[in-house]
Protein backbone atom coordinates (compact mmCIF):
# COMPACT_ATOMS: atom_id res chain seq x y z
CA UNK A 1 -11.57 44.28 -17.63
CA UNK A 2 -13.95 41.65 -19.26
CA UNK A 3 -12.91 39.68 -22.64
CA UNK A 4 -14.37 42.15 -25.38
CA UNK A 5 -12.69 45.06 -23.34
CA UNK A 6 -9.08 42.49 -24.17
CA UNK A 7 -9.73 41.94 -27.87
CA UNK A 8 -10.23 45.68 -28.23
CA UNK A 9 -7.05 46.26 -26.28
CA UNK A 10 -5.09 43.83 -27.83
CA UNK A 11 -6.17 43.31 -31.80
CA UNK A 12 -5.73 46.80 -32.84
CA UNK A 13 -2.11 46.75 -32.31
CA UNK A 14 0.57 45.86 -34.57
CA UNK A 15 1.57 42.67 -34.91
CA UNK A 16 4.73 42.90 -36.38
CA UNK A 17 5.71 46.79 -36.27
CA UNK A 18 8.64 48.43 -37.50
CA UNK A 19 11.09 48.84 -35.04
CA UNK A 20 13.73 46.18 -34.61
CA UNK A 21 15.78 44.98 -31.27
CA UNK A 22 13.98 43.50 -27.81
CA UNK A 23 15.34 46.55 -25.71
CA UNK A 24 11.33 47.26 -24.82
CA UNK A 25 10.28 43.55 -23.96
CA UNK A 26 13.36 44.17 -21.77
CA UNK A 27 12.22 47.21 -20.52
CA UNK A 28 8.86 45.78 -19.60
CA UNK A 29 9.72 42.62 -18.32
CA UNK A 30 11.82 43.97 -15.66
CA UNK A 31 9.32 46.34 -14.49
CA UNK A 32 7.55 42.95 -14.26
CA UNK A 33 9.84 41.74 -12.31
CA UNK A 34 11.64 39.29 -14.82
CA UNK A 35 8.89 36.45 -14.52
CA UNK A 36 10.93 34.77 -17.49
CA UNK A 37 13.93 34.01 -15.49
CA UNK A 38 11.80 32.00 -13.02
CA UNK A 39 11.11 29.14 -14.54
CA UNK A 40 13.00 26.68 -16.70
CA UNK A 41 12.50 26.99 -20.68
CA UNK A 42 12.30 24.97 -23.85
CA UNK A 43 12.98 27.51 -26.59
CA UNK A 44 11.85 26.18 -30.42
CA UNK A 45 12.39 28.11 -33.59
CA UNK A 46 11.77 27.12 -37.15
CA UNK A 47 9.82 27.53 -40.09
CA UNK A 48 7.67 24.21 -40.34
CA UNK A 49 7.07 21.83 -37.03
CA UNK A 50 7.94 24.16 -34.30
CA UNK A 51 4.59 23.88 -32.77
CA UNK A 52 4.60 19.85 -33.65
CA UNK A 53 7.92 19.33 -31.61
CA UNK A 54 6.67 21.93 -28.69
CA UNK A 55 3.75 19.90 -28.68
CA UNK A 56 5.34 16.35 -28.29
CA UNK A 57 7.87 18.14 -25.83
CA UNK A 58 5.17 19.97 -23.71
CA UNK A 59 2.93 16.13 -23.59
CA UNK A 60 6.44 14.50 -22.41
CA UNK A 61 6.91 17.15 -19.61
CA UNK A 62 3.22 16.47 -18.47
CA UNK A 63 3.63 12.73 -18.57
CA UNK A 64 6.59 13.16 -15.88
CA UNK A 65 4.30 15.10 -13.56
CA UNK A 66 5.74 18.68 -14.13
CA UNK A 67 3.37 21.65 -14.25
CA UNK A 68 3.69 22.93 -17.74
CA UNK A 69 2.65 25.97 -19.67
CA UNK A 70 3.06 26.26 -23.41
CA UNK A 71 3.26 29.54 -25.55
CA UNK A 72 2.38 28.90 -29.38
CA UNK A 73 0.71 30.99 -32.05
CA UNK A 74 -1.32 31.69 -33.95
CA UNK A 75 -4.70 30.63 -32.48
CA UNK A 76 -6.60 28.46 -34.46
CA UNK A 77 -10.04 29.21 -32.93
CA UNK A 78 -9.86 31.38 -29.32
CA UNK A 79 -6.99 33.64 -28.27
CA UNK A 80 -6.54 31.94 -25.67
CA UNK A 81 -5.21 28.82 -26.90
CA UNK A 82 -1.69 30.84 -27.26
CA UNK A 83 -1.60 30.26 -23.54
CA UNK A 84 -1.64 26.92 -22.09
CA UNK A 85 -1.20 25.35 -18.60
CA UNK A 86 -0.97 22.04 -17.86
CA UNK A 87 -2.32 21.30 -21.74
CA UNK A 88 -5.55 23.67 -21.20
CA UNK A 89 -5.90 26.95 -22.68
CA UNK A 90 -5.82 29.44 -19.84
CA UNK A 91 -9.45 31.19 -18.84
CA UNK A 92 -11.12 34.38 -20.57
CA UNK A 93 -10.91 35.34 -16.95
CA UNK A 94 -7.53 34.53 -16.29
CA UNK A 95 -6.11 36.44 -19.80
CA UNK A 96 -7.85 39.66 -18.59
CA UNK A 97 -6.43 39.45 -15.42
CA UNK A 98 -2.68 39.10 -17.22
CA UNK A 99 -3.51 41.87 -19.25
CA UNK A 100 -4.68 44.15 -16.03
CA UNK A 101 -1.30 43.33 -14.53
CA UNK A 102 0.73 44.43 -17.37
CA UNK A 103 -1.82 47.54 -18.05
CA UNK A 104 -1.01 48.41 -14.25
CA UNK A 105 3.02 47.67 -13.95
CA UNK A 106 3.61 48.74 -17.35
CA UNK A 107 1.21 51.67 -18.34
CA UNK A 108 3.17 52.41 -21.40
CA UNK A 109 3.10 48.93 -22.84
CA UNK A 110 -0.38 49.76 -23.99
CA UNK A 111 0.45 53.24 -25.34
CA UNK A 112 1.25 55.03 -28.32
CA UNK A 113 4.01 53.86 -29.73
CA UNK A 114 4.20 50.94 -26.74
CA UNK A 115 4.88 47.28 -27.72
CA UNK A 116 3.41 45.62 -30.63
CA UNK A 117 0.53 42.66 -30.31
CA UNK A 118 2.87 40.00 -30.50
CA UNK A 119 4.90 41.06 -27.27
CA UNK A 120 2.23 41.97 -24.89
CA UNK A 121 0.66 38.39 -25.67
CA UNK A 122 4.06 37.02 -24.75
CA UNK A 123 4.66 39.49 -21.81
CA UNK A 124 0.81 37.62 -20.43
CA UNK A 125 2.33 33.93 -21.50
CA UNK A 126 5.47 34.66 -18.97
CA UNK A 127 3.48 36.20 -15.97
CA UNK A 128 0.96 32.95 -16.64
CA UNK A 129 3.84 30.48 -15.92
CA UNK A 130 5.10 32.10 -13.45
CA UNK A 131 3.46 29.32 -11.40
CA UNK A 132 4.73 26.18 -13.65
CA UNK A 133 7.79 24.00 -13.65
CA UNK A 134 8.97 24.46 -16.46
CA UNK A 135 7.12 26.77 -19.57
CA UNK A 136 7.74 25.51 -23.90
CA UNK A 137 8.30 28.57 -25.75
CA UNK A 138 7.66 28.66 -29.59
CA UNK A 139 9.29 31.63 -31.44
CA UNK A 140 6.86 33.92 -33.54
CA UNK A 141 8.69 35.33 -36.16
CA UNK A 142 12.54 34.12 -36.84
CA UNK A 143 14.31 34.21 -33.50
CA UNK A 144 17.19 36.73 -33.51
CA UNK A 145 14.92 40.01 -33.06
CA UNK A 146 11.20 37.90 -31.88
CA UNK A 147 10.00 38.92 -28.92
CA UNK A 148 10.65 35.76 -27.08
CA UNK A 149 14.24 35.89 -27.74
CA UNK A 150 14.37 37.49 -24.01
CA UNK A 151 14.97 34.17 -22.54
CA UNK A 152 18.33 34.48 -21.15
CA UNK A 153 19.19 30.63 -20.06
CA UNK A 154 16.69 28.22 -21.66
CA UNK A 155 17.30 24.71 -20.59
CA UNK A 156 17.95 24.19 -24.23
CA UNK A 157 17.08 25.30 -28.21
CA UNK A 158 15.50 23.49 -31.03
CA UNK A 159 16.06 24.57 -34.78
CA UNK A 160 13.20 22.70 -36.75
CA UNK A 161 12.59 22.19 -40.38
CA UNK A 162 13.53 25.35 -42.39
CA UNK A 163 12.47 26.74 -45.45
CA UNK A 164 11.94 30.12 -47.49
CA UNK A 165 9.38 32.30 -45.29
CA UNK A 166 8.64 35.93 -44.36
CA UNK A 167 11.38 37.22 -46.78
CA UNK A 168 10.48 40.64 -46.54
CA UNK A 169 11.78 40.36 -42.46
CA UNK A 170 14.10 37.50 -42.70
CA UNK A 171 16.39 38.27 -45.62
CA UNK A 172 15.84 36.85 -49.40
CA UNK A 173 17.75 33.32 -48.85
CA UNK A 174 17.95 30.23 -46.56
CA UNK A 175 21.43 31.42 -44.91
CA UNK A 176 19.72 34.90 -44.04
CA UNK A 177 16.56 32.96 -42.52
CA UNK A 178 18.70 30.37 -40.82
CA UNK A 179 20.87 32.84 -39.39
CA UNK A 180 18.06 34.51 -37.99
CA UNK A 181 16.85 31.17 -36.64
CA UNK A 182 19.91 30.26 -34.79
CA UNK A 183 19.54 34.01 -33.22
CA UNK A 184 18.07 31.66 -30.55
CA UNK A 185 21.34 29.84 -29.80
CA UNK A 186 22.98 31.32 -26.23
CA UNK A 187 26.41 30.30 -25.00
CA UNK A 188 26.29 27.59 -22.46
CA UNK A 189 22.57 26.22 -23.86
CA UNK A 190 22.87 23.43 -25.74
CA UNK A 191 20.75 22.97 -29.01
CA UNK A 192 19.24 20.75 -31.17
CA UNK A 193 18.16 20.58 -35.04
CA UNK A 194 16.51 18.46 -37.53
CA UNK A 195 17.71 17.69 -40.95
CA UNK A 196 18.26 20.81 -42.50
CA UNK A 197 19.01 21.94 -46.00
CA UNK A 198 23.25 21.99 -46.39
CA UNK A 199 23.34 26.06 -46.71
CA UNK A 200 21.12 26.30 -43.67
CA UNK A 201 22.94 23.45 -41.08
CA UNK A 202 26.11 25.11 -42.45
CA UNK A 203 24.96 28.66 -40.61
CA UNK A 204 23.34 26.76 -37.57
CA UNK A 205 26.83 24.77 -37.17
CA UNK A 206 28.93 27.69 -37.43
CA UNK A 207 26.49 29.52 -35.00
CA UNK A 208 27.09 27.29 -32.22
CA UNK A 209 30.87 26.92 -33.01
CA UNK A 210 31.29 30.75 -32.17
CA UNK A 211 29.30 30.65 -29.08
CA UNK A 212 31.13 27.18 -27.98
CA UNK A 213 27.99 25.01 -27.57
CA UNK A 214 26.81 21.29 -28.89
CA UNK A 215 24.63 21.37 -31.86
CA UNK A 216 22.96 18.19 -31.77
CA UNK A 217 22.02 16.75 -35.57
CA UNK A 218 20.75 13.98 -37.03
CA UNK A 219 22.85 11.32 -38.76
CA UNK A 220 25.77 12.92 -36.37
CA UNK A 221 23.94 12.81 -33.19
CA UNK A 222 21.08 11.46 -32.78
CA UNK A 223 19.13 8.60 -35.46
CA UNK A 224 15.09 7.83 -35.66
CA UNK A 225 13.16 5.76 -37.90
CA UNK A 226 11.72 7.71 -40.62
CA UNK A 227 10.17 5.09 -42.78
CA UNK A 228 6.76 4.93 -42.27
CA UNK A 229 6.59 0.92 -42.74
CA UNK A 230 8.15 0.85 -38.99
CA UNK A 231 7.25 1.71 -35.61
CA UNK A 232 8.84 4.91 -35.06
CA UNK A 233 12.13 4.54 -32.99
CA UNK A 234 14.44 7.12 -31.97
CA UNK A 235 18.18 6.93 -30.21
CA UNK A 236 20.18 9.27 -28.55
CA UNK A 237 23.40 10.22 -26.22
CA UNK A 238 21.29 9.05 -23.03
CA UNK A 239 18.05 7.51 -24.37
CA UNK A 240 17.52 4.59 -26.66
CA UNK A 241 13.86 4.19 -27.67
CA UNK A 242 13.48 1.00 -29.52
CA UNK A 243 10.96 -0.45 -31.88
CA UNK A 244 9.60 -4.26 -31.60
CA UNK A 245 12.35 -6.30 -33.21
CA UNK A 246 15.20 -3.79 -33.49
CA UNK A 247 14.59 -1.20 -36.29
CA UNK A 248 17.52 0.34 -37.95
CA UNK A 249 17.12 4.07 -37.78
CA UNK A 250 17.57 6.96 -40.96
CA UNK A 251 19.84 9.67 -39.54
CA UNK A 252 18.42 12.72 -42.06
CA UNK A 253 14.46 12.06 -41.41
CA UNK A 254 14.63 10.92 -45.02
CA UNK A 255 13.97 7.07 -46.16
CA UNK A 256 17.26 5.37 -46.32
CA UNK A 257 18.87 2.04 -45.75
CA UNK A 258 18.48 0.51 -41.86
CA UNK A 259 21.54 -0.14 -39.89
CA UNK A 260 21.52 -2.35 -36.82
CA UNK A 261 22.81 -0.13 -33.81
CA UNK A 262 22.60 -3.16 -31.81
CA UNK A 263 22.10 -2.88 -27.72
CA UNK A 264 23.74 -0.07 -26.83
CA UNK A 265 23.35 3.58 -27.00
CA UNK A 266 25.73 6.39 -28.09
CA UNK A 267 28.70 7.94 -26.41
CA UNK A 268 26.98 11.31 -24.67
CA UNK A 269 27.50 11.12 -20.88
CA UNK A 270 28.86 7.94 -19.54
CA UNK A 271 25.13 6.73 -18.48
CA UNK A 272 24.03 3.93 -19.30
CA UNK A 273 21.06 3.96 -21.80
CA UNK A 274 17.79 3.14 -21.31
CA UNK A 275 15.07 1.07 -23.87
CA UNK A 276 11.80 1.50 -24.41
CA UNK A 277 9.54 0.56 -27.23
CA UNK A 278 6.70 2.28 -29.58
CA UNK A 279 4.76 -0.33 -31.06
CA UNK A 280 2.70 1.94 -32.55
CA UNK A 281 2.08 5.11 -34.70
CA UNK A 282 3.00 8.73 -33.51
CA UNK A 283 -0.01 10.53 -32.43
CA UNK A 284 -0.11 13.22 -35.08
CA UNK A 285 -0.25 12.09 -38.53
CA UNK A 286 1.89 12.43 -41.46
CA UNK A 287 5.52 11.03 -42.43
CA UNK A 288 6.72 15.03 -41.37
CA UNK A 289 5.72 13.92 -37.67
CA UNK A 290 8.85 11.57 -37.46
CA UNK A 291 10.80 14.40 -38.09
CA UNK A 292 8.98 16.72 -34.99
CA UNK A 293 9.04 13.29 -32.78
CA UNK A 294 12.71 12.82 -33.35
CA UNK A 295 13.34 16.64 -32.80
CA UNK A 296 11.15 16.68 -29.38
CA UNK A 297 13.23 13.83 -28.21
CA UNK A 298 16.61 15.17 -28.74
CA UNK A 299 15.52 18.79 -27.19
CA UNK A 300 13.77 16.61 -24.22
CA UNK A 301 17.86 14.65 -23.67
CA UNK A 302 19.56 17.75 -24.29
CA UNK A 303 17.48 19.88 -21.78
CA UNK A 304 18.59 17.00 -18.88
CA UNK A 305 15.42 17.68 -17.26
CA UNK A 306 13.97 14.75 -15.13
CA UNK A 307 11.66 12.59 -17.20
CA UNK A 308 12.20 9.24 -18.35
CA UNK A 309 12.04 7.69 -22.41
CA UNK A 310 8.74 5.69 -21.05
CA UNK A 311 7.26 8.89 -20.33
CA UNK A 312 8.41 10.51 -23.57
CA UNK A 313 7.00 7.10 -25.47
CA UNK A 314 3.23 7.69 -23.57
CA UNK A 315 3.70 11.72 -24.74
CA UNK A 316 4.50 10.41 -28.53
CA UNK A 317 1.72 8.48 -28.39
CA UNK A 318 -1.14 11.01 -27.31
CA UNK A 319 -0.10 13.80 -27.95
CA UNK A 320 -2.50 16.50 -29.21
CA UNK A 321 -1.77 19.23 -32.24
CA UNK A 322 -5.17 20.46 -33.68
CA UNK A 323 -5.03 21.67 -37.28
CA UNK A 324 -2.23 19.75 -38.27
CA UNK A 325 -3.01 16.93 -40.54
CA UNK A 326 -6.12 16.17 -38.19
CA UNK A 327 -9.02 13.84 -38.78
CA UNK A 328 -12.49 15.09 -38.03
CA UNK A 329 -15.30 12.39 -38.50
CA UNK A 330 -18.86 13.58 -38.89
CA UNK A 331 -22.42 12.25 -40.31
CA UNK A 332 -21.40 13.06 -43.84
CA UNK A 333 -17.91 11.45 -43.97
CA UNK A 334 -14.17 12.89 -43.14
CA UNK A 335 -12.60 15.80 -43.93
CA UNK A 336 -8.71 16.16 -42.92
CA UNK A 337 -7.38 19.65 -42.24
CA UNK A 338 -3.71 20.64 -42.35
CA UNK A 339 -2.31 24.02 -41.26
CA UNK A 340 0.16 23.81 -44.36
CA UNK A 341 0.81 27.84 -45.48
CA UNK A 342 4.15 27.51 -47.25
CA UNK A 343 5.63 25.37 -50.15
CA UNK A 344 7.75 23.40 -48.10
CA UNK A 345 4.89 22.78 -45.77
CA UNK A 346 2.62 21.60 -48.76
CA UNK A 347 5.58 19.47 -49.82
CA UNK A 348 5.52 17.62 -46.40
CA UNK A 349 1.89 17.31 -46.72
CA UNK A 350 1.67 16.39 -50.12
CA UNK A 351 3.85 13.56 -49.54
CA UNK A 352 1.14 11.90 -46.99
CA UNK A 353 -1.32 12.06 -48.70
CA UNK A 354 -1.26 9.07 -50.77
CA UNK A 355 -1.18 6.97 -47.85
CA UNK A 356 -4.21 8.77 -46.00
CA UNK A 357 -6.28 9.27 -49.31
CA UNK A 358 -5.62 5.08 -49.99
CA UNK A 359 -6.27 5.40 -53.94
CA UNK A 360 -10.03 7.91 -53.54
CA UNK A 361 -10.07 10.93 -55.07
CA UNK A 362 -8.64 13.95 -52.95
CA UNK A 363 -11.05 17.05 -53.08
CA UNK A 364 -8.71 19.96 -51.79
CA UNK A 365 -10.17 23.05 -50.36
CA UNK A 366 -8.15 25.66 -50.12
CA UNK A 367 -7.46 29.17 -48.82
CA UNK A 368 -4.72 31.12 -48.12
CA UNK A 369 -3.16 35.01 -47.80
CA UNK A 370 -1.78 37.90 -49.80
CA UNK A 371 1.58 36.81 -48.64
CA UNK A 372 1.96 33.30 -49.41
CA UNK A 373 3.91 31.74 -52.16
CA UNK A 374 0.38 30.04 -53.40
CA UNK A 375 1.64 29.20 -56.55
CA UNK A 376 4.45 27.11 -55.41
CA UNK A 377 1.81 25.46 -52.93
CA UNK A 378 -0.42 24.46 -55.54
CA UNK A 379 2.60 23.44 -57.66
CA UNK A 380 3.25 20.53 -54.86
CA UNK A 381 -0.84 19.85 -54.21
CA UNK A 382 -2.24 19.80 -57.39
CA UNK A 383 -0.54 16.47 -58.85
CA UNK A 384 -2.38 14.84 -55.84
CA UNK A 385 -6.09 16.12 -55.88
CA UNK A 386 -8.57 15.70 -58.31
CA UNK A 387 -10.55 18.95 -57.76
CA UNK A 388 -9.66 22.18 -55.66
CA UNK A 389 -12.24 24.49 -54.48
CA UNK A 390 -11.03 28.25 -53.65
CA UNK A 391 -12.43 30.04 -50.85
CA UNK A 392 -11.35 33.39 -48.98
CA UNK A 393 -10.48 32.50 -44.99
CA UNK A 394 -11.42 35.00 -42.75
CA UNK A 395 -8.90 37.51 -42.53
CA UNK A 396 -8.17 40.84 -44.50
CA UNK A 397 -5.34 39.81 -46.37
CA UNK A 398 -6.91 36.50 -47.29
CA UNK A 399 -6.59 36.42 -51.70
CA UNK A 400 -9.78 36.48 -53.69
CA UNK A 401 -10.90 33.19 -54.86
CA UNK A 402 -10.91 34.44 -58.35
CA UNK A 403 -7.74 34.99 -57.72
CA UNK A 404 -7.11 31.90 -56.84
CA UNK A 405 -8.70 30.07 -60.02
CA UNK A 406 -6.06 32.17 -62.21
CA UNK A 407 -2.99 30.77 -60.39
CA UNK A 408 -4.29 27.07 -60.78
CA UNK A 409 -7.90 25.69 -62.35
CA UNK A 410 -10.95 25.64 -59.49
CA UNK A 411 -14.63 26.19 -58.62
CA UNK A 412 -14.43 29.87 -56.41
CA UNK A 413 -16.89 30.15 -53.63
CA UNK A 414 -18.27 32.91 -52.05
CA UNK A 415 -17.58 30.97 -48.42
CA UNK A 416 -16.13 28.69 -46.30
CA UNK A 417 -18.98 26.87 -45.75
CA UNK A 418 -19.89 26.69 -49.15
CA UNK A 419 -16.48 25.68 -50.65
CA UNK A 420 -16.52 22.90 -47.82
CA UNK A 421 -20.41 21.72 -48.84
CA UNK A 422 -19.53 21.49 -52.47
CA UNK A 423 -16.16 19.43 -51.98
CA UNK A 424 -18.52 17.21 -49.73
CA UNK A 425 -21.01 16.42 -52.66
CA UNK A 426 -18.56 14.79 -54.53
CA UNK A 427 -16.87 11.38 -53.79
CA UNK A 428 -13.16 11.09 -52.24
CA UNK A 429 -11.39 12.40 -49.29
CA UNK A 430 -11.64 15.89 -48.38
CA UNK A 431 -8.57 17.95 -47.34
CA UNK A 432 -8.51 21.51 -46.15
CA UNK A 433 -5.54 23.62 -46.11
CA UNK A 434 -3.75 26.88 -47.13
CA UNK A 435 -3.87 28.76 -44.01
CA UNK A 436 -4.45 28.54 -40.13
CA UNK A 437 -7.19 30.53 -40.38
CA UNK A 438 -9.14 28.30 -42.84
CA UNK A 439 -8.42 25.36 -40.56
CA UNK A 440 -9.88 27.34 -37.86
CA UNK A 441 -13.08 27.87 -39.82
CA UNK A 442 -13.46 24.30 -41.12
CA UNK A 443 -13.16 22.92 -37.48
CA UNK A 444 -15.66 25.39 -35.71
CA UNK A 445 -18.09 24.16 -38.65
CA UNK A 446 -17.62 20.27 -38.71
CA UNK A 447 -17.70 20.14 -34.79
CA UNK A 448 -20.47 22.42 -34.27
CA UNK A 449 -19.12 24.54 -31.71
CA UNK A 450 -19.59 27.90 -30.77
CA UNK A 451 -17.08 30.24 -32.11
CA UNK A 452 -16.36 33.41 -30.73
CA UNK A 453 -15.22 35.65 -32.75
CA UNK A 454 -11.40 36.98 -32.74
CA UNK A 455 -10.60 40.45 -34.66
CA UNK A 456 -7.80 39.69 -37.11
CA UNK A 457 -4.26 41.42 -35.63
CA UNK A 458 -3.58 43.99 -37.54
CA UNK A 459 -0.14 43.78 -39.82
């Protein structure tokens, strides 16, 4: 099997699909021979910074020497991004050769009705890290029913931020979505969140009440720095990670009011706590990172695997997250790109961008899908950019741009590239956002790369 042969596999399945329950990854994986059970797992759900905190957790791991592979989606470029070892994307090579295996050991995976896009990807991710230490797993859709749910005994769960999303799957409110969410939670596996909405920690808390586990929460549990005047600092039940001077710490993620917590760290296990310092910034940008950081650090303590808080500082401080709030420099200037697809994601962003913009005019491109609230993620933009240029990513439920203009006032463009080029005549800071597969598109054409060319999965 070569790579085209894959795409033409893979990309004209279903993505989501109708029917509901994980009895077929079951089904397939132990014709596979369980390769999920053999390695340790970090298990993250959420709606916004799941891939953020798998991506501070998966640069810890690798700081402490472990072999790592990481499972996130979507792609922003190359399928095989999804699939990472040791940080790297696995091979074109190596994918095919996952995809043989399963076409061999599980003939009907690739059949008529068979499994849906979404699982045979993760069916490859689990034979991949088969030869790792211990594998990051971000959930796809929810958690409850998504296809990664299969993990048995992760090492421990993480709940990030939540919001309104995928409605039509989820359920209509924030208690149906977070219920779905904590559909991740097993007994015996302890869990983590970050600051949730009241409705939503209410169902997480109750969750792990009934299945007799710790919920770890901040404010309660664990404290970080939020404000983006300090060094971010974070302290836990084992760890204390301490910024230059002794910072007080804002439980929620939200600004508040320091407290001292003085030298020692909290109750947890009768250990004695260790300090470290971050002088500096977190490696990915925006005030929503101190959220992801903190979150990464409490899965990373609650998971007891062995790596130390110097190793977690080095992994907070180079850690690597294309398409989220990322700088790319060229001849003609800066343009920032932002993954933000959802109000409360354009919220988060919205709120950094004063900072990064330092008093210029922001020039917003912008392009999104047919299901996206993109009213309510102009409503949160638009106070904050001076001009907003609509262009149609490439996907087939991407909106019209003339759409676009009648939601909120814009220039439409019949491209990418030519939205991009016209934000880049004027004067300010240019910021591209709306969808993952814009971001995709404005990176391959401000780095110059080759792009090869990915079918949209079919919904």
């Amino acid at each position: 099997m070569n790579f085209e042969e894959l795409k033409a596999l893979l990309f004209v399945r279903s993505n989501f699909g109708m029917k509901l329950g994980l009895e077929a990854m079951h089904m397939a994986l132990a014709e596979l021979g369980n390769p999920e059970r053999a390695t340790p797992a970090l298990h993250v759900a959420g709606t916004n910074g799941k891939g953020s905190t798998c991506a501070f957790a998966e640069a810890a791991l690798r700081a402490a020497g472990l072999r790592t592979g990481l499972y996130t989606s979507p792609h922003l470029t190359h399928f095989c991004e999804r699939i990472r070892l040791g940080g790297e994307p696995i091979t074109e090579a190596r994918a095919c050769e996952l995809l043989e295996e399963i076409r061999s050991r599980v003939p009907w995976a690739l059949g008529d009705p068979g499994l849906t896009f979404f699982e045979i990807v993760t069916l490859m991710a689990f034979l991949a890290f088969r030869e790792v230490d211990v594998m990051v797993i971000e959930v796809g859709l929810g958690g409850r029913l998504d296809a990664t749910n299969v993990l048995e005994a992760p090492r421990a769960c993480a709940i990030a931020s939540l919001g309104l999303e995928h409605m039509q799957y989820l359920g209509p409110t924030l208690a149906h979505i977070a219920a779905e969410k904590a559909g991740i939670f097993k007994r015996g596996v302890p869990a983590v969140s970050a600051g949730q909405p009241i409705v939503a920690a209410r169902v997480l808390q109750a969750k792990a009440d009934e299945l007799g586990i710790p919920l770890a929460r901040p404010g309660r549990d664990y404290q970080f720095e939020s404000r983006e005047v300090r060094p971010f600092c974070y302290q836990g039940p084992r760890w204390t990670v301490r910024s230059i001077g002794g910072a007080g710490f804002a439980g929620d993620g939200r600004s508040a009011e320091a407290r001292s917590i003085g030298g020692a760290g909290f109750a947890g296990d009768g250990r004695s706590a260790e300090a470290r310092s971050i002088g500096g910034s977190l490696a990915l940008q925006g005030h929503h990172q101190r959220t992801n950081a903190a979150l990464a650090c409490a899965l990373l303590e609650a998971s007891l695997l062995p790596l130390t808080p110097r190793q977690v500082e080095q992994a907070l401080m180079t850690a690597q997250w294309p398409g989220r709030l990322e700088r790319i420099a060229s001849a003609d200037g800066e343009v920032w790109v932002d993954g933000a697809h959802n109000p409360h994601a354009a919220a988060a962003l919205a709120r950094s961008l004063p900072q990064l913009a330092c008093g210029r005019p922001v020039r917003l491109v912008f392009g999104a899908l047919q299901d996206k609230d993109v009213a309510a993620m102009l409503r949160e933009l638009a106070p904050h950019v001076s001009s907003v240029h609509y262009c149609a990513p490439d996907s087939p439920r991407a909106l019209p741009p003339d759409e676009l203009t009648m939601i909120h006032p814009g220039q439409a463009h019949q491209s990418v590239e030519a939205a991009l080029a016209a934000a880049r005549r004027e004067q300010g800071m240019i910021l591209c956002c709306g969808s993952l597969y814009l971001v995709g598109e404005v990176r391959t054409l401000l780095q110059g790369s080759g792009r090869t060319k990915m079918p949209s999965e079919r919904l």
